[in-house]
PDB file of N, CA and C in Angstrom:
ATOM      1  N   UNK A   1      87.090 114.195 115.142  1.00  0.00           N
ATOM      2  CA  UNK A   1      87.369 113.520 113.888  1.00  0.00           C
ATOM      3  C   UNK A   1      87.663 112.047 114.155  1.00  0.00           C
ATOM      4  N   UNK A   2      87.536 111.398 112.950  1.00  0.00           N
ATOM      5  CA  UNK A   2      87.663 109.812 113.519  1.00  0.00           C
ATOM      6  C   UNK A   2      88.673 109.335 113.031  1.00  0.00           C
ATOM      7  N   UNK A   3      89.606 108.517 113.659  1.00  0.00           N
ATOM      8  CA  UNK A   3      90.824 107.887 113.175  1.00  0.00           C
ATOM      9  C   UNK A   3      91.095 107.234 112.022  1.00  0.00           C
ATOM     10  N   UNK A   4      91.788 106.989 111.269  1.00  0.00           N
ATOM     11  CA  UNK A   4      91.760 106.061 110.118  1.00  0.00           C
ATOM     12  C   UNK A   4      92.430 104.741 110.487  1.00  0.00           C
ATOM     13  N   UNK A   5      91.845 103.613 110.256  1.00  0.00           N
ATOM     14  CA  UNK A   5      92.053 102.248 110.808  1.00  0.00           C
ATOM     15  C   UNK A   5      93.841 102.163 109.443  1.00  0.00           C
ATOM     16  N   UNK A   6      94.847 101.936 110.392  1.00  0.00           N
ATOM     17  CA  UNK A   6      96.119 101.441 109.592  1.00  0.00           C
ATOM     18  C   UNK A   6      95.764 100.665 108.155  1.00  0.00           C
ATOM     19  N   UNK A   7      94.538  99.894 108.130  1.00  0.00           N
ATOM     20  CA  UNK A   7      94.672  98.711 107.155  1.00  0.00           C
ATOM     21  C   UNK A   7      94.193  99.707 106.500  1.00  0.00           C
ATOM     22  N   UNK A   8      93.226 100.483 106.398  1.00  0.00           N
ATOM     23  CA  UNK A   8      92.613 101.710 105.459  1.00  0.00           C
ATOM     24  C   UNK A   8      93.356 101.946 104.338  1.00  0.00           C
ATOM     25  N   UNK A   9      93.117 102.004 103.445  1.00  0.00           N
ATOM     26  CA  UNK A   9      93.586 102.602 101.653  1.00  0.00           C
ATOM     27  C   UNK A   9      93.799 103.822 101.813  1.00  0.00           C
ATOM     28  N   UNK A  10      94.887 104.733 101.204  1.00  0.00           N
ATOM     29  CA  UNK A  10      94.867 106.192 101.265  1.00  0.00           C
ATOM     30  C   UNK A  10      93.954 106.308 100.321  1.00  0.00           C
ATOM     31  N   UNK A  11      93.119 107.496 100.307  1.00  0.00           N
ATOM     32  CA  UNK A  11      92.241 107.977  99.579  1.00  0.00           C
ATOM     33  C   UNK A  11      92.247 108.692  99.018  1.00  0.00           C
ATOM     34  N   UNK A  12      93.148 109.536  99.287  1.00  0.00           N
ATOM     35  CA  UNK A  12      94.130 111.241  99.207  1.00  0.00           C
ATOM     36  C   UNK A  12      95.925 110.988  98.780  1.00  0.00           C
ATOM     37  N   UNK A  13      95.907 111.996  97.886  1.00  0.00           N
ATOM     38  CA  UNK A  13      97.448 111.885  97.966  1.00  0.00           C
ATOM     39  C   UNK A  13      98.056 113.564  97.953  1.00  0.00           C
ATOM     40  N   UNK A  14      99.170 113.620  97.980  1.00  0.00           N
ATOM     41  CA  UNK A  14      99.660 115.502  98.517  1.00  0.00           C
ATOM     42  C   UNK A  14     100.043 115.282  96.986  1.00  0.00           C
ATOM     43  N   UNK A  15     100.345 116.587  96.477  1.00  0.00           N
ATOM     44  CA  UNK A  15     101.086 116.901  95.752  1.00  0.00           C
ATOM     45  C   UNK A  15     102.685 116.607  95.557  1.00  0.00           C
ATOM     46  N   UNK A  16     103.383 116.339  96.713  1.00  0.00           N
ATOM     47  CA  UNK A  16     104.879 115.686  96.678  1.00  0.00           C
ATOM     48  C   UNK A  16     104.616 113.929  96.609  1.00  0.00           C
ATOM     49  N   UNK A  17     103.377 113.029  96.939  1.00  0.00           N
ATOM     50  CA  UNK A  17     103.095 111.848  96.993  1.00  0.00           C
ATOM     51  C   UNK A  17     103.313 111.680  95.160  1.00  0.00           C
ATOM     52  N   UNK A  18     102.186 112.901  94.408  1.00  0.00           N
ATOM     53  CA  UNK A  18     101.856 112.651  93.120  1.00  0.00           C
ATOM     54  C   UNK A  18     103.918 112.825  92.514  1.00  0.00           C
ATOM     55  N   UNK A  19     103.705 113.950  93.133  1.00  0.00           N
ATOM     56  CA  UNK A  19     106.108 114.100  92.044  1.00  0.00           C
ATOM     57  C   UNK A  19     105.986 112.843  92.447  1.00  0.00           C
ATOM     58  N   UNK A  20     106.335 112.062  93.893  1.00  0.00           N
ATOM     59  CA  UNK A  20     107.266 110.995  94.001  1.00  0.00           C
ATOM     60  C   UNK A  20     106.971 109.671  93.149  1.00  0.00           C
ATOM     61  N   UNK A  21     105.687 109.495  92.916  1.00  0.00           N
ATOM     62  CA  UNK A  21     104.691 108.672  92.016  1.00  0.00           C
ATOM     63  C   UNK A  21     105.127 108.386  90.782  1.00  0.00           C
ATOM     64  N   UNK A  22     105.451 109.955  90.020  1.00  0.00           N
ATOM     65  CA  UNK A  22     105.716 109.947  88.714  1.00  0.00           C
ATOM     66  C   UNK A  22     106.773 110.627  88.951  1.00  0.00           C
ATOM     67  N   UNK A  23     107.908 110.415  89.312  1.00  0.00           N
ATOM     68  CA  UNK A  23     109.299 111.098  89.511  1.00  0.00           C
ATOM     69  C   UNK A  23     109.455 111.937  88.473  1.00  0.00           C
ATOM     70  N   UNK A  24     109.079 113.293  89.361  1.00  0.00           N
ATOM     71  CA  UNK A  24     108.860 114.319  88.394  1.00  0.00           C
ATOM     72  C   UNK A  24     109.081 115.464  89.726  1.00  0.00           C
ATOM     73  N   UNK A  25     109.548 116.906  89.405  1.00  0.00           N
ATOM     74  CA  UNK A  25     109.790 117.270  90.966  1.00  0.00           C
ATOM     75  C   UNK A  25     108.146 118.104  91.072  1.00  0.00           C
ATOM     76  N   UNK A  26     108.291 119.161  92.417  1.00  0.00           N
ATOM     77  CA  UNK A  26     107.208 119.200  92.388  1.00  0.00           C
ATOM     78  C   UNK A  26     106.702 120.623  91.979  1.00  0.00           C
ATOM     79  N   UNK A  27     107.491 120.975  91.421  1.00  0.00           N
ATOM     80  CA  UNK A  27     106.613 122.217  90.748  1.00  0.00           C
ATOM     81  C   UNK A  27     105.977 122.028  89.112  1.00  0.00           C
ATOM     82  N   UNK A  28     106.282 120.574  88.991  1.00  0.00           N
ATOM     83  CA  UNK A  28     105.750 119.869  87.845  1.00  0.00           C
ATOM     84  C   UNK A  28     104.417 119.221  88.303  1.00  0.00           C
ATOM     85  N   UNK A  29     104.546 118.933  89.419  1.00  0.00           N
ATOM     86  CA  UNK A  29     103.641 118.150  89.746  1.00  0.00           C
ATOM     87  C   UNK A  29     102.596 119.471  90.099  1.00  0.00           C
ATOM     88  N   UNK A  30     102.556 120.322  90.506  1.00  0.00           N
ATOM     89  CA  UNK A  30     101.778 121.812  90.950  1.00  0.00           C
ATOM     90  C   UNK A  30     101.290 122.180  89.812  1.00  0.00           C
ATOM     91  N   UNK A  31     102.019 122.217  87.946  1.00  0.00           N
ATOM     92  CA  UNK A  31     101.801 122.813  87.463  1.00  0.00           C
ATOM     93  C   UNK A  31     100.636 121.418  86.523  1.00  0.00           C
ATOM     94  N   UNK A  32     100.666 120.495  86.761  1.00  0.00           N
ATOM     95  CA  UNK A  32      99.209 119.305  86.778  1.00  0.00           C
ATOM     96  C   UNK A  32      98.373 120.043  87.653  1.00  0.00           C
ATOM     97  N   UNK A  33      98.682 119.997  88.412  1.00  0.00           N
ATOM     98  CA  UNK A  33      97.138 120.759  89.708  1.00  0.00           C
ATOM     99  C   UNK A  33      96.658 122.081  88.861  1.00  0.00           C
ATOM    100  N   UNK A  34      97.893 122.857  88.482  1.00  0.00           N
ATOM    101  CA  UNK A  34      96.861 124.325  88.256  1.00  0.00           C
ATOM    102  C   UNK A  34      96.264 124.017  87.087  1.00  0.00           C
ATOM    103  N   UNK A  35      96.798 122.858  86.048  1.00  0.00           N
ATOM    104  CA  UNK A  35      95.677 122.868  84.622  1.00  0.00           C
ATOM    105  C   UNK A  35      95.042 121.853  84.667  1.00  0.00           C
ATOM    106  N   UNK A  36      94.545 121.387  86.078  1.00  0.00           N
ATOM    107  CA  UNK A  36      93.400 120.599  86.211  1.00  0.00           C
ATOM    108  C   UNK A  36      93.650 119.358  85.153  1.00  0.00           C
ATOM    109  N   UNK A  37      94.594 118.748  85.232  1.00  0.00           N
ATOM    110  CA  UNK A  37      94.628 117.031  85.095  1.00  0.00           C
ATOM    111  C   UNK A  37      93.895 116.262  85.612  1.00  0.00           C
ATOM    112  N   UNK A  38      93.744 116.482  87.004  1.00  0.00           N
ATOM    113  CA  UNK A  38      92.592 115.250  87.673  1.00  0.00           C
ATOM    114  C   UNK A  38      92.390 116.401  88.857  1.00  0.00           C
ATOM    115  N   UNK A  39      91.342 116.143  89.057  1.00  0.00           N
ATOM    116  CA  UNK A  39      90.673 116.537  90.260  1.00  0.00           C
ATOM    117  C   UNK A  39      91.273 116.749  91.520  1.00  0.00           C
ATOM    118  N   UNK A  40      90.789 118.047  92.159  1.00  0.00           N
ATOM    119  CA  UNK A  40      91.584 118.339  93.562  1.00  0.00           C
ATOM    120  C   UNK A  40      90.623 118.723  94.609  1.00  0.00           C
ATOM    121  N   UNK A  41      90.953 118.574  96.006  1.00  0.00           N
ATOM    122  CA  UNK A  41      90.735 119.347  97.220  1.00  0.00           C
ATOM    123  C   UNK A  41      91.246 119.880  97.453  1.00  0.00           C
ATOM    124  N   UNK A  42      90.794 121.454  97.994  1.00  0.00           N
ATOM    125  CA  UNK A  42      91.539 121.836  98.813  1.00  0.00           C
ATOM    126  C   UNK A  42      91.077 122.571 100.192  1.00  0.00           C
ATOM    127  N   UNK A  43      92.333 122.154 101.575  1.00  0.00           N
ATOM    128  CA  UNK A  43      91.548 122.404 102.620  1.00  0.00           C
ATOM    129  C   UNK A  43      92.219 123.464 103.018  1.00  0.00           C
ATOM    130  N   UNK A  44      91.912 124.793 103.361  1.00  0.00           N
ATOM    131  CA  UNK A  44      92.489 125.644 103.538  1.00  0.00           C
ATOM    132  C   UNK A  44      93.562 125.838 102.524  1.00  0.00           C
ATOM    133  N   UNK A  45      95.072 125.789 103.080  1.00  0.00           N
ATOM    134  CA  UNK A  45      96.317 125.822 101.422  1.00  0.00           C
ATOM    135  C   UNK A  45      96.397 124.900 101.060  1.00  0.00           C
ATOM    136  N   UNK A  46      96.135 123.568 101.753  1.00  0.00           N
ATOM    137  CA  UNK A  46      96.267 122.606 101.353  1.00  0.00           C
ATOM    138  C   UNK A  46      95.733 121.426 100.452  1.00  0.00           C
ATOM    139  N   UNK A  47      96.446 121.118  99.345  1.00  0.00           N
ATOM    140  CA  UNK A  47      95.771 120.569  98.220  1.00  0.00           C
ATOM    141  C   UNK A  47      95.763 118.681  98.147  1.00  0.00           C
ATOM    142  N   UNK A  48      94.956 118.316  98.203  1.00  0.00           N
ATOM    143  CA  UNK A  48      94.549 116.933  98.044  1.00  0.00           C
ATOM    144  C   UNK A  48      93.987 116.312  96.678  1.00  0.00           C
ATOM    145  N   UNK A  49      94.690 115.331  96.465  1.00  0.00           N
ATOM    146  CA  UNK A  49      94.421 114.435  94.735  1.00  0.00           C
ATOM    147  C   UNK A  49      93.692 113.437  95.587  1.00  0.00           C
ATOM    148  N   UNK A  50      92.144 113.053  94.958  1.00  0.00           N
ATOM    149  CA  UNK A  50      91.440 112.226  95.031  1.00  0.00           C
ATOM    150  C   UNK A  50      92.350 111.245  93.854  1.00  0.00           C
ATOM    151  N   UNK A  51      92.613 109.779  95.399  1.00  0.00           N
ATOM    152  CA  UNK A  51      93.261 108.047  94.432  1.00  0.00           C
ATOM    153  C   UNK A  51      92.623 108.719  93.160  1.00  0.00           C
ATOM    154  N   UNK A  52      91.007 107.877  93.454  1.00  0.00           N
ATOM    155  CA  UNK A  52      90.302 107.160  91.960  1.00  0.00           C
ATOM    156  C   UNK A  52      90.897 108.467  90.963  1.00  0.00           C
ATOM    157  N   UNK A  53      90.945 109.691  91.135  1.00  0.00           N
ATOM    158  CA  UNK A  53      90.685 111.036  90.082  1.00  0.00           C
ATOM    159  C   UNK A  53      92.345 110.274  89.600  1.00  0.00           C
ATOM    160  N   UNK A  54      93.215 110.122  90.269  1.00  0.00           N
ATOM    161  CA  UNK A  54      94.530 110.449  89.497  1.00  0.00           C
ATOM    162  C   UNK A  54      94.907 109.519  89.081  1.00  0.00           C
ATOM    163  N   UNK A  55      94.445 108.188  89.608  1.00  0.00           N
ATOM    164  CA  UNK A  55      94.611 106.786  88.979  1.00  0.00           C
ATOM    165  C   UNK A  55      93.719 106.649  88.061  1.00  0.00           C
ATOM    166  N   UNK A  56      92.777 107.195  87.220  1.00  0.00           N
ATOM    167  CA  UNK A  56      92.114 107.487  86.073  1.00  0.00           C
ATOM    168  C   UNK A  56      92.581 107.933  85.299  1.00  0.00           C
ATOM    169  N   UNK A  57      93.226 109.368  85.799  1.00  0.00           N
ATOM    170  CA  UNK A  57      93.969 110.189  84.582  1.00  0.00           C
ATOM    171  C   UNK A  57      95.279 109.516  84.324  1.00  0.00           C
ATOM    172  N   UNK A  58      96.184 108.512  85.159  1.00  0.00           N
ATOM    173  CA  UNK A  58      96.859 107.997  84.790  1.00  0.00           C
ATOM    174  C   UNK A  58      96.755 107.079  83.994  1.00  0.00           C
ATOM    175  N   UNK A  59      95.948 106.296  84.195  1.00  0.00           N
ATOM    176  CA  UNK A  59      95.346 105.093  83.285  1.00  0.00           C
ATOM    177  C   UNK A  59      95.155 105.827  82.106  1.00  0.00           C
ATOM    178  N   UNK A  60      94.161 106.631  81.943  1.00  0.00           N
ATOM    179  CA  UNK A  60      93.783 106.965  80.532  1.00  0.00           C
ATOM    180  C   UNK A  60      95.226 107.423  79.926  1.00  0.00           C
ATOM    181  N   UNK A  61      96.313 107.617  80.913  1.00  0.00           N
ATOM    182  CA  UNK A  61      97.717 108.294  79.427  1.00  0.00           C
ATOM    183  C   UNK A  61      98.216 106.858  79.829  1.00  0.00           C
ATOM    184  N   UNK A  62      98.269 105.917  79.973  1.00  0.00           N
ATOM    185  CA  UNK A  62      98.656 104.686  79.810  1.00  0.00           C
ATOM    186  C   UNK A  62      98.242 104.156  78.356  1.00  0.00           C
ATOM    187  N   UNK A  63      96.725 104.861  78.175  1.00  0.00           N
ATOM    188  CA  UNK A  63      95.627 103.806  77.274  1.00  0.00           C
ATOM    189  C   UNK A  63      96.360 104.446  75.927  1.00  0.00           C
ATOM    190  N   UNK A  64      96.648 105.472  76.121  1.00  0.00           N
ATOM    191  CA  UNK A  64      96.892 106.906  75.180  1.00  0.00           C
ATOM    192  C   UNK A  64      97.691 106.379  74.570  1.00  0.00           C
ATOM    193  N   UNK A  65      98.939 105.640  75.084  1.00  0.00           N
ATOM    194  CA  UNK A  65     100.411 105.227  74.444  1.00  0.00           C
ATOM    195  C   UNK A  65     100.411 103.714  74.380  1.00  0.00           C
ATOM    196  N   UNK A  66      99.052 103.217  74.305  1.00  0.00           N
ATOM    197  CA  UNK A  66      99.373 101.956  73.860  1.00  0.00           C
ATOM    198  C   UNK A  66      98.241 101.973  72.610  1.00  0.00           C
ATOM    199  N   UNK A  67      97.987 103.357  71.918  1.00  0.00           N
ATOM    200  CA  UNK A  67      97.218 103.257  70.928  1.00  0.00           C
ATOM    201  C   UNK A  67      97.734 103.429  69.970  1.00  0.00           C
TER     202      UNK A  67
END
């Protein structure tokens, strides 16, 4: 596998990244994953939020409450 250069952008975020994000704990943040809010990986148990997917769905409830 190939290293990720430090300056690199995360691309991925965990499920405790997304709670700490939106200080929210994390079985709130789990229960976004199971009704498919934004898009997921998962590698084996482990579940990954694609950035662009969740910084979209965030944006769009940004757009939501300034309408």
């Amino acid at each position: 596998m190939c290293k990720n250069n430090a300056s690199e952008e995360k691309r991925t975020y965990t499920v405790s990244e997304v709670a700490k994000i939106l200080d929210i704990g994390k079985s709130s943040a789990y229960n976004l994953v199971k009704c498919n809010a934004f898009r997921t990986i998962r590698i084996g148990k482990t579940i990954r939020i694609p950035k662009k997917s969740f910084d979209a769905w965030l944006n769009s409830l940004e757009n939501q409450k300034g309408e």
